[in-house]
Protein backbone atom coordinates (compact mmCIF):
# COMPACT_ATOMS: atom_id res chain seq x y z
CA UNK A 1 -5.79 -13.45 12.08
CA UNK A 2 -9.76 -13.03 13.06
CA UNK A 3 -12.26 -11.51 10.94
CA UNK A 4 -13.06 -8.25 12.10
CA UNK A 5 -16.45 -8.02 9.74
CA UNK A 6 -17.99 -9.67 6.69
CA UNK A 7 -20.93 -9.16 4.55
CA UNK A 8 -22.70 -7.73 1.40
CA UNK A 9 -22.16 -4.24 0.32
CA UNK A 10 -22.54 -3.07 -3.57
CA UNK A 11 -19.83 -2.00 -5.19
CA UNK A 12 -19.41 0.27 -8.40
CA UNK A 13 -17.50 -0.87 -11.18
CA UNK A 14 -14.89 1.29 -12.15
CA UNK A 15 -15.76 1.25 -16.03
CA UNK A 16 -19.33 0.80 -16.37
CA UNK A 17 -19.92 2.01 -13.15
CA UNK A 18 -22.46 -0.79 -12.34
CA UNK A 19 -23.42 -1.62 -9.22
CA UNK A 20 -22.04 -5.15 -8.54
CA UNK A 21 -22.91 -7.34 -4.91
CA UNK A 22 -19.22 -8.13 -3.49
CA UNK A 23 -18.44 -10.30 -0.14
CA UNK A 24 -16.36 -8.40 1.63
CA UNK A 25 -13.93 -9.68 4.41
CA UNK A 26 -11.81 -7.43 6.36
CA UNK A 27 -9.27 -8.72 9.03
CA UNK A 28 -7.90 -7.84 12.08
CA UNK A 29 -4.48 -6.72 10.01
CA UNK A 30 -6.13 -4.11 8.50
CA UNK A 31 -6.83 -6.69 5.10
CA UNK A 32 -9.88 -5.92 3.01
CA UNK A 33 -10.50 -8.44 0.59
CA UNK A 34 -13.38 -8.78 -1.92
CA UNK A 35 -15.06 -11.46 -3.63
CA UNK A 36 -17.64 -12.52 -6.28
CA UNK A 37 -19.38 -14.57 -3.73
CA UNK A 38 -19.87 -15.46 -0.42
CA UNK A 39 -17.83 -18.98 -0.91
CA UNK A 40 -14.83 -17.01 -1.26
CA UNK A 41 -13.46 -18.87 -4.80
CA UNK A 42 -13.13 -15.69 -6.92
CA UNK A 43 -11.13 -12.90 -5.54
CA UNK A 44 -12.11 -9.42 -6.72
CA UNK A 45 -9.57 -7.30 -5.44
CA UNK A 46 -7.72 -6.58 -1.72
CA UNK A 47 -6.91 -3.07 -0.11
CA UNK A 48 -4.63 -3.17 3.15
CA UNK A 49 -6.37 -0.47 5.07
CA UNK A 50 -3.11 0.41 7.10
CA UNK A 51 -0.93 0.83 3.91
CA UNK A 52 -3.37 1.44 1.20
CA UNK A 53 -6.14 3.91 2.06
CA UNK A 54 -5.67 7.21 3.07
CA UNK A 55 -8.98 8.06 3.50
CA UNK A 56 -12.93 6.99 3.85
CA UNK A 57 -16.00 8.79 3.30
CA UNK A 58 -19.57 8.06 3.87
CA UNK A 59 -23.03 9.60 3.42
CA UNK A 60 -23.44 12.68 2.16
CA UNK A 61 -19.17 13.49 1.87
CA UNK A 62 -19.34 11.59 -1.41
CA UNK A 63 -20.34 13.63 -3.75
CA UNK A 64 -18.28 11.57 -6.84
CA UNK A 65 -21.30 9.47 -7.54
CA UNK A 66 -24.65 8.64 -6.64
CA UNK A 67 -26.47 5.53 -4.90
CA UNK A 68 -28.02 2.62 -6.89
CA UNK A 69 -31.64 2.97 -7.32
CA UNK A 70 -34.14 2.36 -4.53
CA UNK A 71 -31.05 3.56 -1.87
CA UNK A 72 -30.18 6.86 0.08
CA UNK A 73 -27.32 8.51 0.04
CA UNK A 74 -26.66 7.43 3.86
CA UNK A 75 -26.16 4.49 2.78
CA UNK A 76 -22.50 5.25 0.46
CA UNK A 77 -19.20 5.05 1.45
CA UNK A 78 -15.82 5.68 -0.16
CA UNK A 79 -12.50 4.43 0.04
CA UNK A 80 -9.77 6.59 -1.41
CA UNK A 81 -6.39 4.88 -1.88
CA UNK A 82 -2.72 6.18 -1.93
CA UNK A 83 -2.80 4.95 -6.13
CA UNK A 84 -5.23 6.99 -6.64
CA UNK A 85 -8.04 4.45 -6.86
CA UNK A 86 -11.45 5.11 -5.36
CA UNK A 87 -13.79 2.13 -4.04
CA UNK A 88 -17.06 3.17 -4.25
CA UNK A 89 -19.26 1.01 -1.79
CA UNK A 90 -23.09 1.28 -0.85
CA UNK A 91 -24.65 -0.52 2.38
CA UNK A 92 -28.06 -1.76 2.88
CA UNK A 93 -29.20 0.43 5.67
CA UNK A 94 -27.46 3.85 7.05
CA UNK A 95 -26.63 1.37 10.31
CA UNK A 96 -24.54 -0.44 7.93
CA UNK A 97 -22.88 1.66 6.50
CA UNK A 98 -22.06 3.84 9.79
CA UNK A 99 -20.69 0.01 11.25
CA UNK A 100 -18.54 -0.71 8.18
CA UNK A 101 -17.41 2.59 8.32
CA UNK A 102 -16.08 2.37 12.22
CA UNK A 103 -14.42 -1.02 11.19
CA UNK A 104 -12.84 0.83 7.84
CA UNK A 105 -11.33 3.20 10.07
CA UNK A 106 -10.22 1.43 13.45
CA UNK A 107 -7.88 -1.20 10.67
CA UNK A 108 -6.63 1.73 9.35
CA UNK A 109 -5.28 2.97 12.47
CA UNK A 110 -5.19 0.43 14.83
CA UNK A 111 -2.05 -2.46 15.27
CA UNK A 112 -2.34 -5.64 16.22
CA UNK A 113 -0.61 -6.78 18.98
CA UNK A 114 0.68 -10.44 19.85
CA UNK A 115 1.26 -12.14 22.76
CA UNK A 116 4.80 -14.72 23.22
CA UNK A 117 4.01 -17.19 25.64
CA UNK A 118 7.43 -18.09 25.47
CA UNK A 119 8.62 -14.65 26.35
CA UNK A 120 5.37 -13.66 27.98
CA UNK A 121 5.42 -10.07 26.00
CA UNK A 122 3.17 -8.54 24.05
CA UNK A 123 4.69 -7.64 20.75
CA UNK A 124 3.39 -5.92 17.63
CA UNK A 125 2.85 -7.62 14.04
CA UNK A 126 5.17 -8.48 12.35
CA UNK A 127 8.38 -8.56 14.11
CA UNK A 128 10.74 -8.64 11.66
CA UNK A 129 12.50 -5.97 12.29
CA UNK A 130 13.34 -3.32 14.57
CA UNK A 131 11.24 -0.38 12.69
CA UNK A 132 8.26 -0.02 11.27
CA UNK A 133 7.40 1.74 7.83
CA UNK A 134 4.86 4.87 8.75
CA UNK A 135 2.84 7.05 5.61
CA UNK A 136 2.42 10.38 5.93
CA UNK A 137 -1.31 11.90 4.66
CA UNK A 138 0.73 12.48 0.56
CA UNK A 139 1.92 9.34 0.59
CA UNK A 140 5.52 9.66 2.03
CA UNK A 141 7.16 6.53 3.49
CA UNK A 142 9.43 7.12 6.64
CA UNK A 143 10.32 4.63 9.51
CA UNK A 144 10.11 5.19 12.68
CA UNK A 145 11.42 2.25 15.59
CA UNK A 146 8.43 -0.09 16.90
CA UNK A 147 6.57 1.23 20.63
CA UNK A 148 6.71 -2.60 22.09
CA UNK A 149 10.32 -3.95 21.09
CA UNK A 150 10.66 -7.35 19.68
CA UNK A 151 10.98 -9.92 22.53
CA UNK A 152 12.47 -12.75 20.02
CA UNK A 153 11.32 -15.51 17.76
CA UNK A 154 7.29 -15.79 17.38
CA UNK A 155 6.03 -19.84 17.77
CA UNK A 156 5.96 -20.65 14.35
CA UNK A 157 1.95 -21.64 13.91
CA UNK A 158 0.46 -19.30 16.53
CA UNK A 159 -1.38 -16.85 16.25
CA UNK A 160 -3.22 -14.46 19.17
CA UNK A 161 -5.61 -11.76 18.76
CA UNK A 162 -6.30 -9.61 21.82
CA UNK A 163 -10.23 -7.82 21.63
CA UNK A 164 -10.66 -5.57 24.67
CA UNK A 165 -14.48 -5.68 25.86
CA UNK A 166 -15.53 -1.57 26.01
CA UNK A 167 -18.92 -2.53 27.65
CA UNK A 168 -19.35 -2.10 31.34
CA UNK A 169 -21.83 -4.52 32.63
CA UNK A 170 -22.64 -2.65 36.53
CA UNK A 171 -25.56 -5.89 36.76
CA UNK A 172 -22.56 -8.49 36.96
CA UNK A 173 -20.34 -6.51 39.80
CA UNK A 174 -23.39 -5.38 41.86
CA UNK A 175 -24.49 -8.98 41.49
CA UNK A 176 -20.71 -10.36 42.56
CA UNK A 177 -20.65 -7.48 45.87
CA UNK A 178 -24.17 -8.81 46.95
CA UNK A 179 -22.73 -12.53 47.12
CA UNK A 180 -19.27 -11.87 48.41
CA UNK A 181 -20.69 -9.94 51.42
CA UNK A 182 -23.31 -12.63 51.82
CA UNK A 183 -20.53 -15.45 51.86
CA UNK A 184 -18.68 -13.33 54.48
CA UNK A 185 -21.43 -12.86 56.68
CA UNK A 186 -22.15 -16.75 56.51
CA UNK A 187 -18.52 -17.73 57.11
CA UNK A 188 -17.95 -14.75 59.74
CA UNK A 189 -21.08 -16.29 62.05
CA UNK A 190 -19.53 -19.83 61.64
CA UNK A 191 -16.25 -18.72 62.64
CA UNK A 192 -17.91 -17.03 65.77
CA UNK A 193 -19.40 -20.44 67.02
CA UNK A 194 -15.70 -21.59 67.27
C-alpha cells in the first residue's frame, strides 16, 4: 500500500481535552494511523476510514469544541466513528485542513483496485472471498457480491496501486500534433523524391 498523505495536525485529547501534535499517516486502504512522532515508534491510535468512520466534518460544522489558541475555526475537522468516538483534529492553515479533508473522504469511499499480471485483471482488495461486507449510515453490516470478480490467487509479495492523473495538460498534446505533422511533412517530401 502507498501513502495517500502524511503530516502534522493537532489533535484533542479525549480527557483533558489538550491539544496534542500527532503524525498522521493515512493509506491508500482507507488506514489512518497516528503517532507520537514523526519516526513512527509510538502508535497513538488507527481508524480504518472505510469501516470505521461514518462521517467527517470541518470548519465551522463542528460546533463540539473549539480551536487551540492562536487558530480559526477553518482550520478544525472531525471524525465521527461508528463506536461512537469523535477525533477532534485542527490543521495549520484552512488549505490544510480543506486537503486532509478531501483525502478523509475519498478513503472512505473509494476501493482499491489491484492488478494480476498473472491473470492480467484488475481485481479489488482483498480477494478473499466472493462478497464484500457493506455499512449502512447506523451502522448495519450487510454483504453484497464484489463489482470486479476474483480472477484467482494474488502473487504473494506484490502489491499495485493504480493513481489516475485528473489533470489535462493541452501544452503536451498541442506540442505532440505540432511535431507529428512536422515529421509527416518531412517524410512525405522524401518519399516524393522516390
Amino acid at each position: 500500500m502507498a501513502y495517500v498523505k502524511s503530516g502534522w495536525l493537532l489533535r484533542q485529547s479525549t480527557i483533558l481535552k489538550r491539544w496534542k501534535n500527532n503524525w498522521f499517516d493515512l493509506w491508500s486502504n482507507g488506514q489512518l494511523f497516528y503517532y507520537d512522532d514523526q519516526l513512527r515508534e509510538d502508535m497513538e491510535d488507527k481508524i480504518h476510514m472505510k469501516v470505521d468512520c461514518i462521517n467527517i466534518r470541518s470548519g465551522y460544522e463542528c460546533r463540539d469544541f473549539h480551536p487551540p489558541e492562536g487558530k480559526p475555526r477553518d482550520c478544525l475537522l472531525q471524525i465521527l466513528c461508528r463506536d461512537e468516538r469523535t477525533i477532534n483534529l485542527c490543521a495549520e492553515s484552512a488549505d490544510d485542513c480543506l486537503a486532509w479533508k478531501l483525502a478523509f473522504q475519498e478513503a472512505q469511499t473509494n476501493s482499491v483496485y489491484g492488478y494480476n499480471p498473472y491473470s492480467d485483471a484488475y481485481t479489488t482488495q482483498p480477494p478473499s472471498a466472493s462478497q464484500q461486507v457493506i455499512y449502512t449510515s447506523n451502522g448495519q453490516p450487510y454483504a453484497v457480491a464484489y463489482q470486479y470478480p476474483y480472477q484467482g490467487p494474488y502473487p504473494p509479495a506484490t502489491n499495485h496501486v493504480i493513481i489516475q492523473d485528473r489533470r489535462r495538460d493541452d501544452g503536451d498534446l498541442a506540442l505532440g500534433m505540432v511535431a507529428g505533422a512536422a515529421t509527416g511533412m518531412a517524410l512525405g517530401s522524401l518519399f516524393w523524391a522516390f
